[in-house]
Protein backbone atom coordinates (compact mmCIF):
# COMPACT_ATOMS: atom_id res chain seq x y z
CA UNK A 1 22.57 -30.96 -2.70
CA UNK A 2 24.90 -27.70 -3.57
CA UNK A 3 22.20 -26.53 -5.90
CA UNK A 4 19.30 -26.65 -2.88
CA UNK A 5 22.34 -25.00 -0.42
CA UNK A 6 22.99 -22.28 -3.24
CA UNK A 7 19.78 -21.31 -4.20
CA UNK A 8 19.20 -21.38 -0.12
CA UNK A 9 21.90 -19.02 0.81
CA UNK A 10 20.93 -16.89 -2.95
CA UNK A 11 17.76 -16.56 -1.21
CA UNK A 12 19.03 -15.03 2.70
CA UNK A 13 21.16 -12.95 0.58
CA UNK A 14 18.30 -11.30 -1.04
CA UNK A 15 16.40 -11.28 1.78
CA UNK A 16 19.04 -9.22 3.82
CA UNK A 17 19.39 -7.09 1.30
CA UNK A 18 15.88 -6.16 1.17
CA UNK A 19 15.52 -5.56 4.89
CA UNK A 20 18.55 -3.42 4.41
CA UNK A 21 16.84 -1.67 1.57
CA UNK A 22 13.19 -1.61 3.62
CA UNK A 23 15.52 -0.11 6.79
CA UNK A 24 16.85 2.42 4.60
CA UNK A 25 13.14 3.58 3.11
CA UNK A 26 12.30 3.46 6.97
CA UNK A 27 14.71 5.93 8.10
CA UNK A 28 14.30 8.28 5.03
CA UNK A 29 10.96 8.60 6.03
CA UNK A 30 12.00 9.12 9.94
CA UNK A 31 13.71 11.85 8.74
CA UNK A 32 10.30 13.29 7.11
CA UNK A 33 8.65 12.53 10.13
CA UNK A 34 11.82 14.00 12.41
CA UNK A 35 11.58 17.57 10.04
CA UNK A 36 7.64 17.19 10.82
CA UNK A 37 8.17 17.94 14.35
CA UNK A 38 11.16 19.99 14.04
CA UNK A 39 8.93 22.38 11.81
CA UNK A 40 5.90 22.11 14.66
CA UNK A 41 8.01 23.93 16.84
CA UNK A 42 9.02 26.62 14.47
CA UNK A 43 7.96 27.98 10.76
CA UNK A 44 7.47 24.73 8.95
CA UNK A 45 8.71 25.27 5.22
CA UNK A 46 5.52 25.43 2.46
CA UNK A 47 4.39 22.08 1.02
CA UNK A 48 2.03 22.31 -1.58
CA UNK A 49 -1.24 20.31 -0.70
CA UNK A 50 -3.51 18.65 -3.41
CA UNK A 51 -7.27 19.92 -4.77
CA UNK A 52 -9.97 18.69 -2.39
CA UNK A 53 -11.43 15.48 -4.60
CA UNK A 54 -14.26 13.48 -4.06
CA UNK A 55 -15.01 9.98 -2.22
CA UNK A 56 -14.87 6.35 -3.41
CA UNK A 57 -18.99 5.50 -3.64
CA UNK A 58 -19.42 2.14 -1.59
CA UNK A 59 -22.14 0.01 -3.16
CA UNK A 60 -22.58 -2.83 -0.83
CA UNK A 61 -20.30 -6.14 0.39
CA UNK A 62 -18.04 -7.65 -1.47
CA UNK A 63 -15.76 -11.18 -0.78
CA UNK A 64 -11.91 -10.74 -0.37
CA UNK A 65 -9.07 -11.73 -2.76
CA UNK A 66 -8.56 -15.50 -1.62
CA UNK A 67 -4.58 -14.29 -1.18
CA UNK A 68 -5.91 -11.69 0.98
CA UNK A 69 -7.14 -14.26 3.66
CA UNK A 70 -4.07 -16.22 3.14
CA UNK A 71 -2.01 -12.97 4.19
CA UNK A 72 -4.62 -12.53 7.49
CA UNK A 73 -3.70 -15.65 8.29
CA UNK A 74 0.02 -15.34 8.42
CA UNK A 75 -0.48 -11.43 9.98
CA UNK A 76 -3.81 -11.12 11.29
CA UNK A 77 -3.32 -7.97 13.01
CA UNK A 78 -2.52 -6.19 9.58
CA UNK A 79 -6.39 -7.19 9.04
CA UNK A 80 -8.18 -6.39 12.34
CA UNK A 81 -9.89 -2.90 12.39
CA UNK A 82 -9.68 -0.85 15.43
CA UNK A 83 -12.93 1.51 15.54
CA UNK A 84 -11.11 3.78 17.40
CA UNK A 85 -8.61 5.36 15.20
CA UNK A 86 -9.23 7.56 12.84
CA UNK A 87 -11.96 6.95 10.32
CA UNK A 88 -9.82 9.32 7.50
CA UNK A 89 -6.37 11.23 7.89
CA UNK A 90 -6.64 14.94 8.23
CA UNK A 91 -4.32 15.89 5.75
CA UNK A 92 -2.05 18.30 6.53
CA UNK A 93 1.19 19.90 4.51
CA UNK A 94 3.60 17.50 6.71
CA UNK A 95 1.04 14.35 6.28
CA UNK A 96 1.00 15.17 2.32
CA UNK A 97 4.77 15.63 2.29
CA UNK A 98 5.15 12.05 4.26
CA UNK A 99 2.27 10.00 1.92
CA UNK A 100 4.33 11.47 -1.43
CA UNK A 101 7.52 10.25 0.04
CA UNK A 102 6.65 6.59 1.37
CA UNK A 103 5.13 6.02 -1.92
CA UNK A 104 8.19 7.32 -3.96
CA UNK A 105 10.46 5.82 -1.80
CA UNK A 106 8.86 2.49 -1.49
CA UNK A 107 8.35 2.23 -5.42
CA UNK A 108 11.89 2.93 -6.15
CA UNK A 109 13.16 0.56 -3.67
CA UNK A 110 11.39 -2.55 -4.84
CA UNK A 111 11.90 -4.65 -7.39
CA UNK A 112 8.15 -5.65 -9.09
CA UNK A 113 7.72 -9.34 -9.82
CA UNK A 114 5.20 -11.36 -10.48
CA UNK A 115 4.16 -13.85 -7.82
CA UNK A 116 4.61 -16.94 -10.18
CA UNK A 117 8.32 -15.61 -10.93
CA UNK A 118 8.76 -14.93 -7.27
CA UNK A 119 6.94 -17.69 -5.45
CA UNK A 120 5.70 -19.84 -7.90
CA UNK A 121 1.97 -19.30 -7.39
CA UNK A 122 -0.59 -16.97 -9.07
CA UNK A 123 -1.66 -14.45 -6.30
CA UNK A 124 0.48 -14.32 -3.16
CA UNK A 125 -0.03 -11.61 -0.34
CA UNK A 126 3.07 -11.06 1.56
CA UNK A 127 5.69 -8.26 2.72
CA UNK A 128 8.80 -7.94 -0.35
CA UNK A 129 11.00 -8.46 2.70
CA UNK A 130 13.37 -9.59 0.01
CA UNK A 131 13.16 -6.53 -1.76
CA UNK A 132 10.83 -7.76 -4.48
CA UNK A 133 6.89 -8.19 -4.63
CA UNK A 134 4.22 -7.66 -7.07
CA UNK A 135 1.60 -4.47 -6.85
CA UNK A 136 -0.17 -5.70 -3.65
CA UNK A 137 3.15 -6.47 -1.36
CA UNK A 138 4.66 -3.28 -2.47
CA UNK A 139 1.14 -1.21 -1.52
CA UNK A 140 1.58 -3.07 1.70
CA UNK A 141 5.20 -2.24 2.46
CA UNK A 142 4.00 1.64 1.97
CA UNK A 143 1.31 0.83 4.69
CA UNK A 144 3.74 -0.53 6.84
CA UNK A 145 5.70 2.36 7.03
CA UNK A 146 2.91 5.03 6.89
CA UNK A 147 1.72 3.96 10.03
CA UNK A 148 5.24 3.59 11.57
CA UNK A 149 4.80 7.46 10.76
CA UNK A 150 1.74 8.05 12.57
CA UNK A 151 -0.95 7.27 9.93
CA UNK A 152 -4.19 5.65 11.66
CA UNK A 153 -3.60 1.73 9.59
CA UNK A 154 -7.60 1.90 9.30
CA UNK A 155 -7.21 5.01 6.89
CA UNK A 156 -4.93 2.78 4.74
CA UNK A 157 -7.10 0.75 2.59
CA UNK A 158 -5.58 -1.71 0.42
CA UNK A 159 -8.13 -1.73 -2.65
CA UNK A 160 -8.72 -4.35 -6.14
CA UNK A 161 -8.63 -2.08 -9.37
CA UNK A 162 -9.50 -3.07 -12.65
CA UNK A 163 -6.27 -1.00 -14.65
CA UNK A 164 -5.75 0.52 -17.88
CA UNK A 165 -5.58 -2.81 -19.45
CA UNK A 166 -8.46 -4.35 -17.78
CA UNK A 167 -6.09 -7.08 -15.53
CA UNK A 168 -6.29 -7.09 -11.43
CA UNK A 169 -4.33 -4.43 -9.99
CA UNK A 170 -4.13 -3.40 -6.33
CA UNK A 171 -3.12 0.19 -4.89
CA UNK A 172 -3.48 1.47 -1.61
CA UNK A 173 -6.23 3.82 -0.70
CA UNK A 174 -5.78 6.80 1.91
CA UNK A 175 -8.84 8.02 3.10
CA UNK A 176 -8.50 11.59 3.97
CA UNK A 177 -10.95 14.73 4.92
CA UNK A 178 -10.09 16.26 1.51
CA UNK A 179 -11.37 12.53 -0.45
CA UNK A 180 -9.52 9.39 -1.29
CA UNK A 181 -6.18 9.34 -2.63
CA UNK A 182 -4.15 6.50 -4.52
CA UNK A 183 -0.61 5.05 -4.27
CA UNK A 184 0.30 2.96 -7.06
CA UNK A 185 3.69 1.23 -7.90
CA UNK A 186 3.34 2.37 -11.17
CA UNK A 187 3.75 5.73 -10.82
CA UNK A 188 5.43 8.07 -8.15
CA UNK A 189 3.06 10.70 -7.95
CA UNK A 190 -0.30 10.00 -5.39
CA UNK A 191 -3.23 11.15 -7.40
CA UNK A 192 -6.82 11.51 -6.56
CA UNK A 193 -8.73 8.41 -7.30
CA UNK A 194 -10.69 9.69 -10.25
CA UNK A 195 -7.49 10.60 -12.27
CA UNK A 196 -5.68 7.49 -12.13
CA UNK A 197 -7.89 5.66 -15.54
CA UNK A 198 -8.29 2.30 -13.19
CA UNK A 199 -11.84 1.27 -12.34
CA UNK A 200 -12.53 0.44 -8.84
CA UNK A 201 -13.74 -2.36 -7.84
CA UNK A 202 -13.47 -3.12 -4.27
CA UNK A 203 -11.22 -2.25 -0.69
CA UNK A 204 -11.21 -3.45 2.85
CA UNK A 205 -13.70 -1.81 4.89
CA UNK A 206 -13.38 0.36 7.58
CA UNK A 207 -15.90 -0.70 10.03
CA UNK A 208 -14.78 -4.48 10.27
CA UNK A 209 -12.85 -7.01 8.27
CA UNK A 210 -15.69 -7.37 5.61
CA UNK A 211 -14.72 -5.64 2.57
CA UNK A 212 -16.69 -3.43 0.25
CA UNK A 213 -17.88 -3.04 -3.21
CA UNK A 214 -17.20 -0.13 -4.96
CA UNK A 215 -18.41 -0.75 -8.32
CA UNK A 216 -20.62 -3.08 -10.25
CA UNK A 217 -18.48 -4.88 -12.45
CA UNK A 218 -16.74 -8.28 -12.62
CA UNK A 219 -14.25 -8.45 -9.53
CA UNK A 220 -11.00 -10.35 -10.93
CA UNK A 221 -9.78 -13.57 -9.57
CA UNK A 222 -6.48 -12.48 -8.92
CA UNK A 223 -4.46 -9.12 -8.72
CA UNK A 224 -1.35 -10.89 -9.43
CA UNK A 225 0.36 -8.37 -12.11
CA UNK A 226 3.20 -6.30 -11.46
């Protein structure tokens, strides 16, 4: 009985203190956003922006990670489209400086598990809200707060990579009118698809909850890696 009560309260302490850590993340990027206006109204200070790359080729339909319906079933408005935003961000300076940040800031706050060492199951979809998660909770955190900042959500594709070793990966995908950029938990800096050595496999569509293939190879079972 003390055990269960001590590995209960164990677990609300780490839970607050990764919704103070997520509330801290959230107002360091308010403050990006915050300077983003500021700088509207006045000279806005140079940010550099990235090389026009190209877009992800969509080869047909493809069926969802079976933790991604689990995760629409718990949220399902993080997995409804709505036609009427934005198709692809028009990146700007201020939209560049705000994508680099979220995904530096989100990456260094989070502390990557695996879902069996977290939850006990191989692929879980869910929010770190207690400040730890594997690839695809942390590349949902960073969507979370890129569309607090503005960012249409149906720009923000969460998308099933094949990485450098071959195992399931996920990153998040943001479709912009310059081509299709990649934040990954593994590294800080948000690179254009093509130069990040994964190969890509699939992504939530844009048009309706069906997802898309990207490539024709084997789609992995799980993307549960950190």
């Amino acid at each position: 009985m003390d055990d269960r009560h001590h590995r209960r309260n164990a677990r609300r302490r780490r839970t607050s203190a990764g919704r103070a850590v997520q509330a801290a993340v959230l107002a360091g990027i308010g403050a990006v956003a915050f300077s983003i206006t500021i700088g509207a109204a006045g000279a806005e200070p140079f940010r550099p922006m990235p090389a026009t790359t190209s877009r992800i080729q969509e080869v047909g339909t493809a069926a969802p990670i079976n933790a991604w319906t689990g995760f629409c079933n718990r949220h399902p408005e993080e997995c409804e489209v709505d036609r009427h935003q934005l198709e692809r961000v028009v990146l700007t300076p201020s939209v560049w400086s705000t994508i680099k940040t979220v995904n530096r800031r989100v990456n260094e706050a989070i502390l990557p598990v695996t879902d069996r060492d977290h939850w006990g199951v191989v692929d879980r979809w869910d929010y770190p809200d207690d400040g730890m998660g594997d690839c695809e909770d942390i590349q949902l955190l960073k969507r979370r707060h890129l569309v607090a900042a503005g960012l249409p959500h149906r720009a923000l594709r969460m998308t099933v990579v094949a990485d450098e070793r071959g195992d399931g990966h996920a990153v998040l995908t943001v479709l912009t009118d310059r081509g299709d950029f990649i934040l990954d938990n593994k590294r800080n800096a948000v690179l254009p698809w093509g130069r990040t050595g994964y190969t890509y496999l699939m992504r939530e569509g844009t048009k309706d909850r069906a997802w898309v293939a990207l490539a024709d190879r084997p789609v992995p079972l799980v993307t549960a890696n950190r």
